[in-house]
N, C-alpha and C. Protein backbone atom coordinates (compact mmCIF):
# COMPACT_ATOMS: atom_id res chain seq x y z
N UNK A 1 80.52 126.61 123.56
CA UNK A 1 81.30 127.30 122.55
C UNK A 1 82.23 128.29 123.22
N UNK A 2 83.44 128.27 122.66
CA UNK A 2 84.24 129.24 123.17
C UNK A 2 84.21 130.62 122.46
N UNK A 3 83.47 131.79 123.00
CA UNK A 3 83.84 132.82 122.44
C UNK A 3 84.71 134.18 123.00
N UNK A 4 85.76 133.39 123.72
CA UNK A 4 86.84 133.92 124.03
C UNK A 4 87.37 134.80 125.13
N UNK A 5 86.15 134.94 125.45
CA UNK A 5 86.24 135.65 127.10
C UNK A 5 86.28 134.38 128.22
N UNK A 6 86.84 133.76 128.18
CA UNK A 6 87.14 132.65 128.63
C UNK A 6 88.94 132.90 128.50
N UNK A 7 89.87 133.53 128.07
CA UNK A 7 91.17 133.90 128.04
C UNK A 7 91.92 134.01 129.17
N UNK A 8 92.84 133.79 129.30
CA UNK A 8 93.29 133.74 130.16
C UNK A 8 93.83 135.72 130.45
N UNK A 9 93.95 136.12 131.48
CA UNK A 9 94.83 137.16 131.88
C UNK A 9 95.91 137.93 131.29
N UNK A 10 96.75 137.07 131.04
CA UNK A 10 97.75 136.84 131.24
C UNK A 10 98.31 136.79 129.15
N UNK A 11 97.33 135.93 128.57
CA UNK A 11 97.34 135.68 127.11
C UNK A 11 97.08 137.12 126.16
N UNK A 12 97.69 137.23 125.17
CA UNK A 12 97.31 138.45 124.48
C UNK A 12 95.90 138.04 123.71
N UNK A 13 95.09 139.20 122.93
CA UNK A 13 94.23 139.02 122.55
C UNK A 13 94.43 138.68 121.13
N UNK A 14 95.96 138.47 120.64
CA UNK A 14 95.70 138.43 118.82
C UNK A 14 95.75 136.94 118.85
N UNK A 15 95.65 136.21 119.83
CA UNK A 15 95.76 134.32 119.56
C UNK A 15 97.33 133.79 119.84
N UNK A 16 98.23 134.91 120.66
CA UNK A 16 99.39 134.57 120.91
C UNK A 16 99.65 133.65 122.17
N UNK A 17 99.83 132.49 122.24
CA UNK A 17 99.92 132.09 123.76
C UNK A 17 101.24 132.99 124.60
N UNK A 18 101.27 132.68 125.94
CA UNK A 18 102.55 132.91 126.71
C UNK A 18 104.02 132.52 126.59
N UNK A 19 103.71 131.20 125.84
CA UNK A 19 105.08 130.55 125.05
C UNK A 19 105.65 131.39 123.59
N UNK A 20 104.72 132.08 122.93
CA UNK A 20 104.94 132.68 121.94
C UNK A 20 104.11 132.14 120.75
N UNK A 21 103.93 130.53 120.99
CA UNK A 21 103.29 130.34 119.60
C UNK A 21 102.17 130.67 119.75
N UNK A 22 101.71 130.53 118.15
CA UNK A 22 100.46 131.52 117.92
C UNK A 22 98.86 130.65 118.03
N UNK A 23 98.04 130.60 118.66
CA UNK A 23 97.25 129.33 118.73
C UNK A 23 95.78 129.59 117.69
N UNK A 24 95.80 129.07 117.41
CA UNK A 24 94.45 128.66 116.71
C UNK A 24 93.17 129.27 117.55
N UNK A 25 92.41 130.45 117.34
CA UNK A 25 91.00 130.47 117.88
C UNK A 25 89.90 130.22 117.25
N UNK A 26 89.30 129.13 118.05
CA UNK A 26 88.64 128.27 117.35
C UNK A 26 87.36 128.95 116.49
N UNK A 27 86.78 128.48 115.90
CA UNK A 27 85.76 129.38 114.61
C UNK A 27 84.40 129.43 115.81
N UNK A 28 83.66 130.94 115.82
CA UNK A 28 82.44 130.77 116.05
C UNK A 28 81.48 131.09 114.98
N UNK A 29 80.03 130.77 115.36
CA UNK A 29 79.38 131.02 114.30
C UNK A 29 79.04 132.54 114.31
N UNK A 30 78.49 133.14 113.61
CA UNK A 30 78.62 134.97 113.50
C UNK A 30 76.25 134.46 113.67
N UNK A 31 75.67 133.81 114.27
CA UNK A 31 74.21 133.60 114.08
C UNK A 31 74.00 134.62 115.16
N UNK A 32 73.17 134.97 115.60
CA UNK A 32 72.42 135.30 116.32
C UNK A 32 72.22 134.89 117.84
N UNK A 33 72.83 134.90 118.86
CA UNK A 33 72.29 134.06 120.00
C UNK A 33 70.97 133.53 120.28
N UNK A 34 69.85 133.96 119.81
CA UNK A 34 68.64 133.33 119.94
C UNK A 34 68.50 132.28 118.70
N UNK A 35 69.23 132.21 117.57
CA UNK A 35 69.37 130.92 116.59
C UNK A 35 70.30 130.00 117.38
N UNK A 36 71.52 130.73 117.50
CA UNK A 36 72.31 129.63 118.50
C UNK A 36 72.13 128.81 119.44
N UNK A 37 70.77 129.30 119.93
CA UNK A 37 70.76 128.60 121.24
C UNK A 37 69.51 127.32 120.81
N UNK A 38 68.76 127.18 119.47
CA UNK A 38 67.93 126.07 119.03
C UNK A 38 68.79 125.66 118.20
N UNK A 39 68.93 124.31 118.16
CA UNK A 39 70.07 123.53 117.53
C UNK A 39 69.18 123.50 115.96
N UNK A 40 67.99 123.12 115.80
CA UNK A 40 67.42 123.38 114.64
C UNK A 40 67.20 124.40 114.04
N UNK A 41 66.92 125.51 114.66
CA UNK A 41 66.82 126.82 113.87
C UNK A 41 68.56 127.18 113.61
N UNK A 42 69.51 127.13 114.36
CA UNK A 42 70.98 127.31 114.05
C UNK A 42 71.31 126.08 112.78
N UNK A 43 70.86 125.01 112.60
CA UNK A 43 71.10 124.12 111.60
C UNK A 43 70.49 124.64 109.92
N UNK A 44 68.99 125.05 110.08
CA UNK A 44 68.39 125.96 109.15
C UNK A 44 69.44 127.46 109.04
N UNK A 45 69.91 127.99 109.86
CA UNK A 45 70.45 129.33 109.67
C UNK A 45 71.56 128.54 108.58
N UNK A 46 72.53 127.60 108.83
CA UNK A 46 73.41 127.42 108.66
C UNK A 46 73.09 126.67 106.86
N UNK A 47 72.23 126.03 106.75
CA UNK A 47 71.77 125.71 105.25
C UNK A 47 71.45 126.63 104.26
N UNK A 48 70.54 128.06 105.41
CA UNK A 48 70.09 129.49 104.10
C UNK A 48 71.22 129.91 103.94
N UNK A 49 73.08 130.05 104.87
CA UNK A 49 73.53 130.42 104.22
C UNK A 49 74.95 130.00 103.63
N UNK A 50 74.81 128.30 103.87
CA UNK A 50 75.00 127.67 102.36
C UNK A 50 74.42 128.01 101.65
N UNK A 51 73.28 128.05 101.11
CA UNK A 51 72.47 128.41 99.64
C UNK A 51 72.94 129.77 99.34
N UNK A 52 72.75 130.85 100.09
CA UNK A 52 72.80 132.05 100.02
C UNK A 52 74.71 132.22 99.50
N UNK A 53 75.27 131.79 99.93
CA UNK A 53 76.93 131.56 99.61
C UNK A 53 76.95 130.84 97.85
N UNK A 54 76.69 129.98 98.05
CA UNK A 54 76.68 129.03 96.85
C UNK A 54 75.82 129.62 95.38
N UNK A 55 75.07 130.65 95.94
CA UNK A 55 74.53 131.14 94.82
C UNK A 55 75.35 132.24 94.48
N UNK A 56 75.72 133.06 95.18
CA UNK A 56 76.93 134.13 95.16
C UNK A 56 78.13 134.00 93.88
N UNK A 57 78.45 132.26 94.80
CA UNK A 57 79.75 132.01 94.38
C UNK A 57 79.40 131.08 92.23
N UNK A 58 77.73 130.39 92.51
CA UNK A 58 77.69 130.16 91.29
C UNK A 58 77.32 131.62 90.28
N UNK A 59 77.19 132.93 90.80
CA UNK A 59 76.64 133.93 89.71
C UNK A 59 78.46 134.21 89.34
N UNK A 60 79.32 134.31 90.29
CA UNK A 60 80.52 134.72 90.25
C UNK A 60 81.41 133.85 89.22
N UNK A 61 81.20 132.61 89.17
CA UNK A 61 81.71 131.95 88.27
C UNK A 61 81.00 132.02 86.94
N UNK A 62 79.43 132.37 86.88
CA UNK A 62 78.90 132.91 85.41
C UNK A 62 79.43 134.34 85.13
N UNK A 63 80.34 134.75 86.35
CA UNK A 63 80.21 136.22 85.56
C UNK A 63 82.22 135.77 85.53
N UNK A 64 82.37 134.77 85.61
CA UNK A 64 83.87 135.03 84.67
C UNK A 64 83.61 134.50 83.14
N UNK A 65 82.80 134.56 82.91
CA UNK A 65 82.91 133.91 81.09
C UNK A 65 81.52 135.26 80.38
N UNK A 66 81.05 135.81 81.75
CA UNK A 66 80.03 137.15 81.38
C UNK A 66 80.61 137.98 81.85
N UNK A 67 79.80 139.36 81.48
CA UNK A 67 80.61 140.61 81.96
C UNK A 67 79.87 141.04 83.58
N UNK A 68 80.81 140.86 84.16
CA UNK A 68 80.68 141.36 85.59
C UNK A 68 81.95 141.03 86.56
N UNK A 69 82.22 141.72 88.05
CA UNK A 69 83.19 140.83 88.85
C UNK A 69 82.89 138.98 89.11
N UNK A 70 83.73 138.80 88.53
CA UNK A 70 83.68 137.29 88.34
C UNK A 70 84.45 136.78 89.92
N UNK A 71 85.49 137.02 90.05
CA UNK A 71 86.49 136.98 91.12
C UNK A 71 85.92 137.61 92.57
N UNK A 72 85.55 138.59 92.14
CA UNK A 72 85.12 139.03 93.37
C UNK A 72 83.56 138.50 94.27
N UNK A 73 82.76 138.25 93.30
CA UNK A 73 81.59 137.83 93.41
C UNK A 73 81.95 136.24 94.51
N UNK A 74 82.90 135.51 93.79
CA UNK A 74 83.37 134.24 94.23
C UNK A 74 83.89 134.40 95.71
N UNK A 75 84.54 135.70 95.65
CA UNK A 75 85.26 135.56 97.47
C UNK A 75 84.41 136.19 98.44
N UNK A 76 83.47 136.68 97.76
CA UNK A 76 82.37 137.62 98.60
C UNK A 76 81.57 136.37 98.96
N UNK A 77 80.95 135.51 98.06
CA UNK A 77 80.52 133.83 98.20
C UNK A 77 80.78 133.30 99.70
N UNK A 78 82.60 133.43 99.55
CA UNK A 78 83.49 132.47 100.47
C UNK A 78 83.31 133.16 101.35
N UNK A 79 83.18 134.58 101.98
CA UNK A 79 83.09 135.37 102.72
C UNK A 79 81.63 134.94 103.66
N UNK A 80 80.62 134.89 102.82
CA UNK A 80 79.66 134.46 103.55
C UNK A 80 79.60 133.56 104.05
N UNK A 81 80.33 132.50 103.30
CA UNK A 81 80.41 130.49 104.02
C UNK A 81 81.65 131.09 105.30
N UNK A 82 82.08 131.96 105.29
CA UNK A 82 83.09 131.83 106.30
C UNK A 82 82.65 132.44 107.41
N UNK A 83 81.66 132.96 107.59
CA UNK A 83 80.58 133.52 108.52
C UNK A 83 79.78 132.10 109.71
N UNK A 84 79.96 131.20 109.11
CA UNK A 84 79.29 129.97 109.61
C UNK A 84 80.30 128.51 109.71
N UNK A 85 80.98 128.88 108.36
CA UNK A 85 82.18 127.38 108.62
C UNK A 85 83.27 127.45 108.39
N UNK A 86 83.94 126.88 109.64
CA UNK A 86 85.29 127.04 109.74
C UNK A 86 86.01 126.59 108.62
N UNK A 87 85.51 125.55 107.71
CA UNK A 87 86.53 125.66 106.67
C UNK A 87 86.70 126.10 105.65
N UNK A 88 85.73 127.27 105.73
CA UNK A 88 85.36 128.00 104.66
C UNK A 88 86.38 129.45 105.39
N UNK A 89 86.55 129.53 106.83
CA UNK A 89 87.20 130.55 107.07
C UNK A 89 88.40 130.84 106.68
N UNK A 90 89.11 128.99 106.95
CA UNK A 90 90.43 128.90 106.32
C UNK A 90 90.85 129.21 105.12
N UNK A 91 90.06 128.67 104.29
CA UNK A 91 89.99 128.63 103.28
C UNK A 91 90.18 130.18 102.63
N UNK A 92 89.15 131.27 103.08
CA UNK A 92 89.07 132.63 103.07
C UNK A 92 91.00 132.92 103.72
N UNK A 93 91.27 132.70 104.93
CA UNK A 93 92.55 133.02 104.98
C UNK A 93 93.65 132.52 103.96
N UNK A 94 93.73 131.22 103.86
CA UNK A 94 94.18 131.17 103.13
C UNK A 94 94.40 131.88 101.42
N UNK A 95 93.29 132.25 100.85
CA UNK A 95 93.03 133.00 99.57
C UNK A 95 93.84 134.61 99.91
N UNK A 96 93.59 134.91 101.44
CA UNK A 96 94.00 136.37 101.21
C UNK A 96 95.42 136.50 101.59
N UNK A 97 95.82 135.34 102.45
CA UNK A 97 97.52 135.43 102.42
C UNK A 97 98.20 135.60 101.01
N UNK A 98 97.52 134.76 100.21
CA UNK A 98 97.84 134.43 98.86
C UNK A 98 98.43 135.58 97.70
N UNK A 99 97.03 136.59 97.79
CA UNK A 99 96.49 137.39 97.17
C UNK A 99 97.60 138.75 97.75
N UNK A 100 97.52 138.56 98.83
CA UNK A 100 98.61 139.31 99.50
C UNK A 100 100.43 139.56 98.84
N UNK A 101 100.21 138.02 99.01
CA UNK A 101 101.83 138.01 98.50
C UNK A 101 101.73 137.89 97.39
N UNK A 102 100.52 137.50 96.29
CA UNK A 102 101.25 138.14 94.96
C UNK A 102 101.37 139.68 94.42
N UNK A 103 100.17 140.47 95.75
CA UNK A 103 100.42 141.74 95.03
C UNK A 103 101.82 141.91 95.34
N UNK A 104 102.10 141.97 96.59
CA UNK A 104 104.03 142.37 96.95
C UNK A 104 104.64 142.15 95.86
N UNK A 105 104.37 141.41 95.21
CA UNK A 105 105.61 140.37 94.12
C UNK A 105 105.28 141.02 93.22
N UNK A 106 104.48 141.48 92.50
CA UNK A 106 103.46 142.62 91.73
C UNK A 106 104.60 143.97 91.73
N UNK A 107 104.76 143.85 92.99
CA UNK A 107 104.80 145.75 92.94
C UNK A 107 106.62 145.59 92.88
N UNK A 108 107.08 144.42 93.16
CA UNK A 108 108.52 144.60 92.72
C UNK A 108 108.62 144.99 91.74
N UNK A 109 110.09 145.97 91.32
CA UNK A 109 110.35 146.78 90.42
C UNK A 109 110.95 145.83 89.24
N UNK A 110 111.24 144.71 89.69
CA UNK A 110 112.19 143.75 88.44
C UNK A 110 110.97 142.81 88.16
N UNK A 111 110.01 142.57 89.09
CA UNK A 111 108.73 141.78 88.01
C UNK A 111 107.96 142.45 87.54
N UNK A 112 107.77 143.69 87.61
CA UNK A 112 106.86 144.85 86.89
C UNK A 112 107.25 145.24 85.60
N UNK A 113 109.02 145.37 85.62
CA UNK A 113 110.00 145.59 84.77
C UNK A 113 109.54 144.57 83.35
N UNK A 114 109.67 143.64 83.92
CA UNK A 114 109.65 141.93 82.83
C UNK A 114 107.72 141.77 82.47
N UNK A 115 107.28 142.23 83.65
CA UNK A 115 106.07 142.12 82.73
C UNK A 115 105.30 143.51 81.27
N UNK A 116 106.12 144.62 81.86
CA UNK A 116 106.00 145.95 81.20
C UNK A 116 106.81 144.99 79.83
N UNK A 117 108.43 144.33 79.85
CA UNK A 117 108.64 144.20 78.50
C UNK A 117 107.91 143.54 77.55
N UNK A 118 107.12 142.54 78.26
CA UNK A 118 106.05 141.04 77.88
C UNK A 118 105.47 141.55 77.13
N UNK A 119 104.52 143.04 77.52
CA UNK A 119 103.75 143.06 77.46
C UNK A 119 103.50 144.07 76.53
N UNK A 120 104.41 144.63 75.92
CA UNK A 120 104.85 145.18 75.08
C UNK A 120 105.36 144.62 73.71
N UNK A 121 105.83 143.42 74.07
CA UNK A 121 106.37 142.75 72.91
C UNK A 121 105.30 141.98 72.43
N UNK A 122 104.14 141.77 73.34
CA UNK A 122 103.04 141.11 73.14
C UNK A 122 101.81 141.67 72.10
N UNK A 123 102.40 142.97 72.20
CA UNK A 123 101.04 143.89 71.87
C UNK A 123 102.27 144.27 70.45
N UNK A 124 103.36 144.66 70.05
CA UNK A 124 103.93 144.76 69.10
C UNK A 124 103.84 143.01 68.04
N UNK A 125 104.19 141.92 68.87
CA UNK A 125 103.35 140.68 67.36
C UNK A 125 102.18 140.97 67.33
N UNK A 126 101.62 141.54 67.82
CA UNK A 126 99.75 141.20 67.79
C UNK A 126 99.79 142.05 66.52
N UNK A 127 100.81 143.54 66.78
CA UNK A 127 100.32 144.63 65.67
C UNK A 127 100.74 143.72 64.07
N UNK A 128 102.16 143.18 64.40
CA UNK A 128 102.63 143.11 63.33
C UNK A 128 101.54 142.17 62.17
N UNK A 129 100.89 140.79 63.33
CA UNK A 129 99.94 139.99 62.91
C UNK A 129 98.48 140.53 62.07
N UNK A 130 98.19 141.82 62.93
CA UNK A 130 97.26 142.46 62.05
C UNK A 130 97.43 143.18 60.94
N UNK A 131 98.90 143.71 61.01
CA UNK A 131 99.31 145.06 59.98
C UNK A 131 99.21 143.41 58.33
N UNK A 132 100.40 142.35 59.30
CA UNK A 132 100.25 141.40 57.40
C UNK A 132 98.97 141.26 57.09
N UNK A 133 98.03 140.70 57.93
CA UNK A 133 96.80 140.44 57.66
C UNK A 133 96.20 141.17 56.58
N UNK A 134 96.13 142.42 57.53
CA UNK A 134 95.17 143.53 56.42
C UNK A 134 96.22 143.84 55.11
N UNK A 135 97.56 143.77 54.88
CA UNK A 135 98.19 143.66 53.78
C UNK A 135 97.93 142.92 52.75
N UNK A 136 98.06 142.00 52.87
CA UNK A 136 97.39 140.25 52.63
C UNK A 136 96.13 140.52 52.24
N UNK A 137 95.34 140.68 53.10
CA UNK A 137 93.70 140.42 52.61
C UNK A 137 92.71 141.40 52.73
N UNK A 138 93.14 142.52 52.81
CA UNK A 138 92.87 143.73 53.10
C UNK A 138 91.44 143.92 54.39
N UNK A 139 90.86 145.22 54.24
CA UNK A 139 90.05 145.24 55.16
C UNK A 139 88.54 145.04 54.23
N UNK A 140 87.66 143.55 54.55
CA UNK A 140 86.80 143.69 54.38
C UNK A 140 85.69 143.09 55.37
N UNK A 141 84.53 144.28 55.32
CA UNK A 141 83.90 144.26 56.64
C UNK A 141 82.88 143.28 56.15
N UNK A 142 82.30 142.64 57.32
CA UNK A 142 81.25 141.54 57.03
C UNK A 142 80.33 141.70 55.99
N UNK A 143 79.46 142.84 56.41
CA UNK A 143 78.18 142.91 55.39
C UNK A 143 78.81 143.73 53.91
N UNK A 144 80.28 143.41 53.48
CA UNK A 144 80.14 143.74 52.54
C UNK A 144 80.76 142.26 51.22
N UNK A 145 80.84 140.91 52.42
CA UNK A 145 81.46 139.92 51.69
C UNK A 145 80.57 139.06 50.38
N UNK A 146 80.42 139.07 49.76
CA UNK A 146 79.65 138.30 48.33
C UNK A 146 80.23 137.09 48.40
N UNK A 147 79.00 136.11 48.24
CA UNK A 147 78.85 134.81 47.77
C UNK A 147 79.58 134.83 46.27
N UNK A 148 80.33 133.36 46.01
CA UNK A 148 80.45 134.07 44.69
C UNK A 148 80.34 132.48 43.98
């Protein structure tokens, strides 16, 4: 396994080669050197935390339709699979480049602008929808509706 002290001199340490492009360092596992070094106990490490990930990531998806971090629960999940597999690491990079550039796009002043009007005009039909409603059919609360 390469864990990187194996570099050359000469190479920077952020994964830049000498040519400039940027190279790929390859995924290690984050286990223990004494798991690492039994191919079966590193195979068991690597299944508790699949399970241990996968349960994370299934409470995280019950808690988007329940009340809790739904989202977060899920990348904290991915966080752990990315501790052990590389394509779970990517995967993790990939999500936070993502997440990245939509906050930027977020904090622009002309999409903040358009979502402030949205969102405003959104919440003014909602009023108007409730104001006919209760005009219309006034306010009556459950336990006071009669069979008739």
């Amino acid at each position: 396994m390469n864990t990187g002290s194996d570099r050359g001199a000469h190479e920077p340490a952020t994964g830049e080669s000498s040519s400039g492009a940027v190279e790929e360092t390859p995924h290690v596992s984050k286990a223990p050197a004494f798991i690492k070094a039994r191919r079966s106990l590193h195979l068991s490490w690597q299944v508790g935390v699949f399970v241990v990930g996968l349960a994370v990531i299934g409470a995280g998806i019950a808690m988007l339709v329940l009340p809790g971090p739904g989202w977060v629960a899920i990348f904290a999940g991915l966080a752990i699979w990315a501790t052990e597999f590389a394509w779970a690491h990517l995967v993790l990079r990939w999500t936070k480049r993502k997440v990245t550039e939509a906050a930027q796009k977020a904090l622009d002043p002309k999409v903040r602008r358009r979502n402030i009007i949205l969102t405003s005009a959104g919440l003014v039909i909602a009023a108007a929808l409730i104001a006919f409603y209760l005009w219309k059919y006034g306010l009556v609360l459950p336990w006071d509706i009669t069979d008739q």
